[in-house]
C-alpha atoms as a PDB file:
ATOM      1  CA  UNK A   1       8.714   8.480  -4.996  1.00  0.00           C
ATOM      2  CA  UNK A   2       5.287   7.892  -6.954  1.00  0.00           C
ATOM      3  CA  UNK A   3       4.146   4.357  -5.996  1.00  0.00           C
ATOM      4  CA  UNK A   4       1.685   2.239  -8.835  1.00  0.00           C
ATOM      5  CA  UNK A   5      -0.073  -0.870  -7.387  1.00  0.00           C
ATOM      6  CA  UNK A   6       0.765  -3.685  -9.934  1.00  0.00           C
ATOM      7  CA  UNK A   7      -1.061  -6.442  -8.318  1.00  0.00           C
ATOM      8  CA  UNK A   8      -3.700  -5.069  -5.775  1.00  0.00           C
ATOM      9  CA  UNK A   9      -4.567  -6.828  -3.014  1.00  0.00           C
ATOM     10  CA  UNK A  10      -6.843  -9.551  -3.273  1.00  0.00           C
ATOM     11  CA  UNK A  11     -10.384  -8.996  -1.188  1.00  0.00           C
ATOM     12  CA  UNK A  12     -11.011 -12.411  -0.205  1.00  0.00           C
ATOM     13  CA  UNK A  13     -14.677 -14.113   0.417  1.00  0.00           C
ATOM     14  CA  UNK A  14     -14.167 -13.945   4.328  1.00  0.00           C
ATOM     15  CA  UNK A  15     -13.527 -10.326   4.326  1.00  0.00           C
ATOM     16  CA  UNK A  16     -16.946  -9.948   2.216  1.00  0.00           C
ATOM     17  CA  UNK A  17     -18.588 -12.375   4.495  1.00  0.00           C
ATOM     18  CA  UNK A  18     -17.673 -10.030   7.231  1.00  0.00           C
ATOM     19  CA  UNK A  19     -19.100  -6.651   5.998  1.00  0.00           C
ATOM     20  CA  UNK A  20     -22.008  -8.336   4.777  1.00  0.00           C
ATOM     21  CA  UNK A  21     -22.766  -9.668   8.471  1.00  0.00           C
ATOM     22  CA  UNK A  22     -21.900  -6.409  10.287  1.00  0.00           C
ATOM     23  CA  UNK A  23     -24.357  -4.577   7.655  1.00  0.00           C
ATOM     24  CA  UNK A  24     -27.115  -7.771   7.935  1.00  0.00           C
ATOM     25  CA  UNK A  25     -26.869  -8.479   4.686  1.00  0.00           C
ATOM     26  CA  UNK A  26     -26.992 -12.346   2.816  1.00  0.00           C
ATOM     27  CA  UNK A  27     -27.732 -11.760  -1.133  1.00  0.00           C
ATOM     28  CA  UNK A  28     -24.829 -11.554  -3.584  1.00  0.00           C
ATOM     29  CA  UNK A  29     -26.734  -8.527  -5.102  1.00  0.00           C
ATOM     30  CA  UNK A  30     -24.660  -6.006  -3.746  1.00  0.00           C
ATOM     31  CA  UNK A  31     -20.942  -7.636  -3.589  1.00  0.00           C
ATOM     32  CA  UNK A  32     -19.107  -5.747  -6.019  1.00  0.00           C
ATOM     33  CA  UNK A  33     -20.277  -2.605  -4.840  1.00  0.00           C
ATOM     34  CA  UNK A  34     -19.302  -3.970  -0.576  1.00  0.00           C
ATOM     35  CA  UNK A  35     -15.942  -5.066  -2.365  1.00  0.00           C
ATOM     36  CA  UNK A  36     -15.477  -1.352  -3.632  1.00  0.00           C
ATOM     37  CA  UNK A  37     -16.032  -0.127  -0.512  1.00  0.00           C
ATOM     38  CA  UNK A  38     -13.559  -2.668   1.483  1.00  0.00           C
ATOM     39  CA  UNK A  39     -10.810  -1.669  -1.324  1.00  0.00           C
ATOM     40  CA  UNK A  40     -11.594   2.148  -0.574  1.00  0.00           C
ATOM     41  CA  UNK A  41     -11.282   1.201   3.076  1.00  0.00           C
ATOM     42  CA  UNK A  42      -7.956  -0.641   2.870  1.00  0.00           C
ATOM     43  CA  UNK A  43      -6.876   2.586   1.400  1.00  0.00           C
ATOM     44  CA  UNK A  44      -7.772   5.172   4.094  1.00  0.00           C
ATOM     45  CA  UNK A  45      -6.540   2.649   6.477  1.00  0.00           C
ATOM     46  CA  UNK A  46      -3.066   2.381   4.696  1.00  0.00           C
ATOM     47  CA  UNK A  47      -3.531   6.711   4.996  1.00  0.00           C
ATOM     48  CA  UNK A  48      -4.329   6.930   8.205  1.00  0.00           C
ATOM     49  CA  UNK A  49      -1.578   4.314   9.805  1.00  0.00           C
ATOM     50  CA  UNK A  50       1.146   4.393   7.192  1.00  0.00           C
ATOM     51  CA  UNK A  51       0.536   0.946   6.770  1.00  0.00           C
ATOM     52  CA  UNK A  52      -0.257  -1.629   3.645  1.00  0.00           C
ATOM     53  CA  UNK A  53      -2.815  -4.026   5.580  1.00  0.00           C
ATOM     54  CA  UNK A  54      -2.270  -6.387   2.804  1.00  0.00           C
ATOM     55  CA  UNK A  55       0.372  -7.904   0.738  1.00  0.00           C
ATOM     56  CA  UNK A  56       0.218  -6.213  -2.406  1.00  0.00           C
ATOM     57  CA  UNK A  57       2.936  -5.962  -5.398  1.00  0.00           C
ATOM     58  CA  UNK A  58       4.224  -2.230  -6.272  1.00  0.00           C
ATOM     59  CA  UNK A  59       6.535  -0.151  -7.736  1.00  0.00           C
ATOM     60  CA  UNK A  60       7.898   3.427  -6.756  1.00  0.00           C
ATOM     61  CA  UNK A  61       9.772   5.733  -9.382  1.00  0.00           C
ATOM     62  CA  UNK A  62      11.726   8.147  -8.593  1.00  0.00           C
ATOM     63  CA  UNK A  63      15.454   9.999 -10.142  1.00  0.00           C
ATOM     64  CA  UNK A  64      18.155   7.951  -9.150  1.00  0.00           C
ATOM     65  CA  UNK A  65      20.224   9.387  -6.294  1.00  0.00           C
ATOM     66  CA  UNK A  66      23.766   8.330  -4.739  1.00  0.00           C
ATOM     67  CA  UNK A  67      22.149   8.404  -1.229  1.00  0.00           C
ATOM     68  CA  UNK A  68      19.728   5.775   0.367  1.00  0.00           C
ATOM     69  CA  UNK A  69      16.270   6.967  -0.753  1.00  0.00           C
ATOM     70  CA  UNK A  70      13.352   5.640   1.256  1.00  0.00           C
ATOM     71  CA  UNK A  71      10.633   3.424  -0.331  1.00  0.00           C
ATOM     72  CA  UNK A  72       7.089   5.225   0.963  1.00  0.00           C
ATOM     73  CA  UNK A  73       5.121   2.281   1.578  1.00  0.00           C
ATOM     74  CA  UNK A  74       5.457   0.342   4.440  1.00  0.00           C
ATOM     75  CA  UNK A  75       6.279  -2.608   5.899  1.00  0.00           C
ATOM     76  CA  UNK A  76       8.467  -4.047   2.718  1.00  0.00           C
ATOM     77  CA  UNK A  77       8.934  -7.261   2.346  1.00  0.00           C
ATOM     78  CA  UNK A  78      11.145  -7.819  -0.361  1.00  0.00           C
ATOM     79  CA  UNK A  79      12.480  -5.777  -3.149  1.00  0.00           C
ATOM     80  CA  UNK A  80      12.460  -7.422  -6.003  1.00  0.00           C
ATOM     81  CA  UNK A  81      13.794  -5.754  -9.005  1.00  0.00           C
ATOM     82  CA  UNK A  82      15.331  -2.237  -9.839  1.00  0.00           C
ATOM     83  CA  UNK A  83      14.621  -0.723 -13.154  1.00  0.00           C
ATOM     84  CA  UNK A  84      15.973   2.244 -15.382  1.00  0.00           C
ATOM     85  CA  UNK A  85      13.357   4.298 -17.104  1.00  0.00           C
ATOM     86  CA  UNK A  86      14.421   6.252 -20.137  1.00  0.00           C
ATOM     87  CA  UNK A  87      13.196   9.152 -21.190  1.00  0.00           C
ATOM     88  CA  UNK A  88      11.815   7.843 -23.698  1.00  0.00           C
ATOM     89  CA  UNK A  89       9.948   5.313 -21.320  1.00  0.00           C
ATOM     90  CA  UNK A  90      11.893   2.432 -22.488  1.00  0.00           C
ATOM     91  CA  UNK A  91      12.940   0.423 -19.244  1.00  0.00           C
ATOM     92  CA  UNK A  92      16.096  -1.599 -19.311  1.00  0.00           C
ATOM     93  CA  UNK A  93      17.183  -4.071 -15.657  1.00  0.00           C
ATOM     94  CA  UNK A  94      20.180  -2.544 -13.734  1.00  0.00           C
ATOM     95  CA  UNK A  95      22.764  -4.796 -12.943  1.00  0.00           C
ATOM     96  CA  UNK A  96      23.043  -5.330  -9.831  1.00  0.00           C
ATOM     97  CA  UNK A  97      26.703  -3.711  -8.554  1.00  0.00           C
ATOM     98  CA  UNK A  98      24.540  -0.491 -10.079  1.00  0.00           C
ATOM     99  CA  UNK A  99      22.133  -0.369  -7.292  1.00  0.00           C
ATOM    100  CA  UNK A 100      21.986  -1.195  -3.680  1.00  0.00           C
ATOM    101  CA  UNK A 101      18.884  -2.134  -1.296  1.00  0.00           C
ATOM    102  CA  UNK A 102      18.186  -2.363   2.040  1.00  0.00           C
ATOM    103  CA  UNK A 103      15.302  -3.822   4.505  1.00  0.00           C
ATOM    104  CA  UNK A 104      15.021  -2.491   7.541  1.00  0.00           C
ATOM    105  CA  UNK A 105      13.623  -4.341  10.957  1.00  0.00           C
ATOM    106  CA  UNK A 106      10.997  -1.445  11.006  1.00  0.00           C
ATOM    107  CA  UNK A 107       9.967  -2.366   7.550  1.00  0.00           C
ATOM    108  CA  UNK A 108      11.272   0.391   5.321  1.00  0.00           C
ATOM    109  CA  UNK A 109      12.616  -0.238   2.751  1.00  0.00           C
ATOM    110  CA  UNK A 110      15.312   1.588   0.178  1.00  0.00           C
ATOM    111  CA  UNK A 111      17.618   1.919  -2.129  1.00  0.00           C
ATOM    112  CA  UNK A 112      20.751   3.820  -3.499  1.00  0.00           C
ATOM    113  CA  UNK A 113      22.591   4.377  -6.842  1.00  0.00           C
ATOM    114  CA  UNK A 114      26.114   4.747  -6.027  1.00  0.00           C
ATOM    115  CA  UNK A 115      28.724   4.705  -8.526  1.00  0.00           C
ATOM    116  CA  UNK A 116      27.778   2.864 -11.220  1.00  0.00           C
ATOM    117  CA  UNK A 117      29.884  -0.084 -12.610  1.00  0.00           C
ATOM    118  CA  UNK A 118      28.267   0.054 -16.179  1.00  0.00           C
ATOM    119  CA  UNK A 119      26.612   3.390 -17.512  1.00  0.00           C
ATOM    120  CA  UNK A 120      26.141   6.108 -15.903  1.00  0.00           C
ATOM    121  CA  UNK A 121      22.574   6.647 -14.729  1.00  0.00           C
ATOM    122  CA  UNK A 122      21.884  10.459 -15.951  1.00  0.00           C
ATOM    123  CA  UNK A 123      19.696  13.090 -14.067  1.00  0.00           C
ATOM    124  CA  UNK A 124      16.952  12.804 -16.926  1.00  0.00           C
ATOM    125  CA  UNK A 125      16.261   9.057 -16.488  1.00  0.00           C
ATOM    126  CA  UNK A 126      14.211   7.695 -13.841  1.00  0.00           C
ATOM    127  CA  UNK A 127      14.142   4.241 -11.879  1.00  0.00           C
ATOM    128  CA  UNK A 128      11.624   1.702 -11.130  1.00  0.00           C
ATOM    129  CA  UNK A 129      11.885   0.385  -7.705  1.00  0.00           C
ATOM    130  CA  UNK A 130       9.636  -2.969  -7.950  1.00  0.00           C
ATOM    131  CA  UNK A 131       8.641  -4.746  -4.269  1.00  0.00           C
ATOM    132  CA  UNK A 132       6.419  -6.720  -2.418  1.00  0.00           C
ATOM    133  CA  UNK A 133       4.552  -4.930   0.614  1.00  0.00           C
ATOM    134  CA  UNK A 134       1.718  -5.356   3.285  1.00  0.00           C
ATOM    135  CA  UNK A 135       1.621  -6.371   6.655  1.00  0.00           C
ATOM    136  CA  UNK A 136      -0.026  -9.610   5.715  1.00  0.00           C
ATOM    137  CA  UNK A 137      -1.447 -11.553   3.069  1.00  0.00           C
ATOM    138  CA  UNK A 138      -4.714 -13.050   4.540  1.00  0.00           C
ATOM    139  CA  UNK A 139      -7.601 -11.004   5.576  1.00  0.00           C
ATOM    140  CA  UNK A 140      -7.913 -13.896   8.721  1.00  0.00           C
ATOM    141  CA  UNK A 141      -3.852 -12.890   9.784  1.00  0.00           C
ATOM    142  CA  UNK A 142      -4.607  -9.033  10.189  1.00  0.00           C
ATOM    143  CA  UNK A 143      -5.152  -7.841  13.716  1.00  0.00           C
ATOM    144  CA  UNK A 144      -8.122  -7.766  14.955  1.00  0.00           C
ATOM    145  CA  UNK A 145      -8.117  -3.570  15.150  1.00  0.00           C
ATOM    146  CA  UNK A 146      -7.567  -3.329  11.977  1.00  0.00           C
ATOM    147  CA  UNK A 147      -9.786  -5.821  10.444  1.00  0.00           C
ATOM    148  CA  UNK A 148     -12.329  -4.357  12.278  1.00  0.00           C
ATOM    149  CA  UNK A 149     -11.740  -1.148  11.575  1.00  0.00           C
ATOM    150  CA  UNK A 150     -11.592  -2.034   8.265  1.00  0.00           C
ATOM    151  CA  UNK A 151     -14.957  -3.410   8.168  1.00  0.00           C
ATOM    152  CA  UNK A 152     -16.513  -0.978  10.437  1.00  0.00           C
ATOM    153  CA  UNK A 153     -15.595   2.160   8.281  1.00  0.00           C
ATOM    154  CA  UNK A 154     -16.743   0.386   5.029  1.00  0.00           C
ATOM    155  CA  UNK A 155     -20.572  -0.449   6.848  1.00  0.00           C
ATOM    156  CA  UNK A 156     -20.125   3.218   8.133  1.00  0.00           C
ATOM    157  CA  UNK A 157     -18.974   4.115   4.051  1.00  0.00           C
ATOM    158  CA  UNK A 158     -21.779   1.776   3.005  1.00  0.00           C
ATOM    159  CA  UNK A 159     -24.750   3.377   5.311  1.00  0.00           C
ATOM    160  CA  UNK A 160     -24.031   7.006   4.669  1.00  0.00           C
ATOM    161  CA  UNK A 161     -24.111   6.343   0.392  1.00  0.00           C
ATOM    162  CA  UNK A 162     -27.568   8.614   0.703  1.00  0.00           C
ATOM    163  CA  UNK A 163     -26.820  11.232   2.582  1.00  0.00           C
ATOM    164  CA  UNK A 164     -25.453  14.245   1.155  1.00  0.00           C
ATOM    165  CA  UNK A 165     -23.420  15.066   4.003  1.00  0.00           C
ATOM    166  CA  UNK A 166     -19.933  14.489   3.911  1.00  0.00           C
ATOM    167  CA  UNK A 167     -18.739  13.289   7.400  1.00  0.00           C
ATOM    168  CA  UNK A 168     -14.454  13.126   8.199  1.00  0.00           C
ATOM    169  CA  UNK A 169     -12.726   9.385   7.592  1.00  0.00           C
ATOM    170  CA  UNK A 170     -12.605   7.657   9.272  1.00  0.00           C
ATOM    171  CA  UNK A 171     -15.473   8.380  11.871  1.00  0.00           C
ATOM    172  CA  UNK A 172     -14.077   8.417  15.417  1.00  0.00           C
ATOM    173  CA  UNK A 173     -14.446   4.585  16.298  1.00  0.00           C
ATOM    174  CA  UNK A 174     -12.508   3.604  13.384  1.00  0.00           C
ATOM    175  CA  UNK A 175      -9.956   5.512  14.178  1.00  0.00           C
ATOM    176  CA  UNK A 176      -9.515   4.504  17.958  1.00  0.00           C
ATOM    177  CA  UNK A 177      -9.204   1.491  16.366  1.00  0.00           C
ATOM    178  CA  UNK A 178      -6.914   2.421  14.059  1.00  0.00           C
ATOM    179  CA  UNK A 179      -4.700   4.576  16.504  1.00  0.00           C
ATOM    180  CA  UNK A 180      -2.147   2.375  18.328  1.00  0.00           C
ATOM    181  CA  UNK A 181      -1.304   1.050  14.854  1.00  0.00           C
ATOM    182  CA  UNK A 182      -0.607   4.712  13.138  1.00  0.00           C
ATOM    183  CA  UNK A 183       2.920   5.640  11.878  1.00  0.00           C
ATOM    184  CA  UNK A 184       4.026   8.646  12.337  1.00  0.00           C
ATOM    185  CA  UNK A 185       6.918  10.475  10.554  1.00  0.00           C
ATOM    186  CA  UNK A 186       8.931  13.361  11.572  1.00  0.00           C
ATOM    187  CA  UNK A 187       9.567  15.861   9.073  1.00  0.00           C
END
């Protein structure tokens, strides 16, 4: 499924606060640029663990299919709305004996498109899975791990901006951080 952010996360004054004290910092000169670099973190974070930090509204496409088809962002907390997309790109709602979701406790989420009690969904259209996802939505309710890590790897992001090196992400303390939180998946 291809996954479009329709309402990012927000990066909230405490989480600035925070980077700007870990990098010893106390204008506003430099905030949008910090805030770039704690959305870019968030980001390889989400990579690296398989995990949305923060609560963020999204939507995966994908061909419909009669078995359960797994949303790829993690944890889900509600899905709230199930498009068709024509191939034209015109989007109509599906009712909803057309479509079936699921949460899990693990915080997958999916969906399937068994036989449909309208129109028949065709192999050329597409659907629109809409949801709601992230572990939480405060920067002050993530772990501590991950805030930190977080943080750390947008200082570390922030610091290396003149070198012309290009180092691995996240840099090894990031990721211990990181670690005990990762996903992994078995193919």
């Amino acid at each position: 499924m291809h996954r479009t952010i329709l309402t990012p996360p927000a990066i909230a004054a405490p989480a600035l606060a925070e980077l700007k004290q870990w990098l010893g910092i106390s204008t506003a000169h430099d905030d949008a640029a910090l805030t770039a670099l704690l959305r870019a973190s968030l980001d390889i974070c989400e990579a690296f663990t398989g995990i949305m930090p923060l609560v963020a509204e999204c939507e995966e496409t994908a061909p419909p299919a009669r078995c359960w088809r797994g949303l790829a962002t993690r944890p889900v907390q509600a899905i709230t709305g199930v498009e068709a997309i024509a191939p034209d790109g015109q989007r109509f709602a599906l009712a909803s004996g057309d479509y079936e979701i699921d949460l899990d406790a693990d915080g997958g989420g999916r969906v399937r498109f068994p036989a449909p009690s309208g129109r028949e969904l065709s192999g050329r259209e597409r659907v629109a899975v809409r949801f709601t996802a992230g572990l939480v939505a405060e920067w002050e309710d993530l772990p501590a791990a991950l805030r930190h890590g977080i943080a750390r790897l947008a200082a570390h992001q922030h610091r290396e901006r003149e070198t012309g090196g290009a180092s691995p992400l996240p840099p090894a303390s990031v990721a211990a951080l990181w670690r005990p939180w990762r996903r992994l998946r078995v193919a």
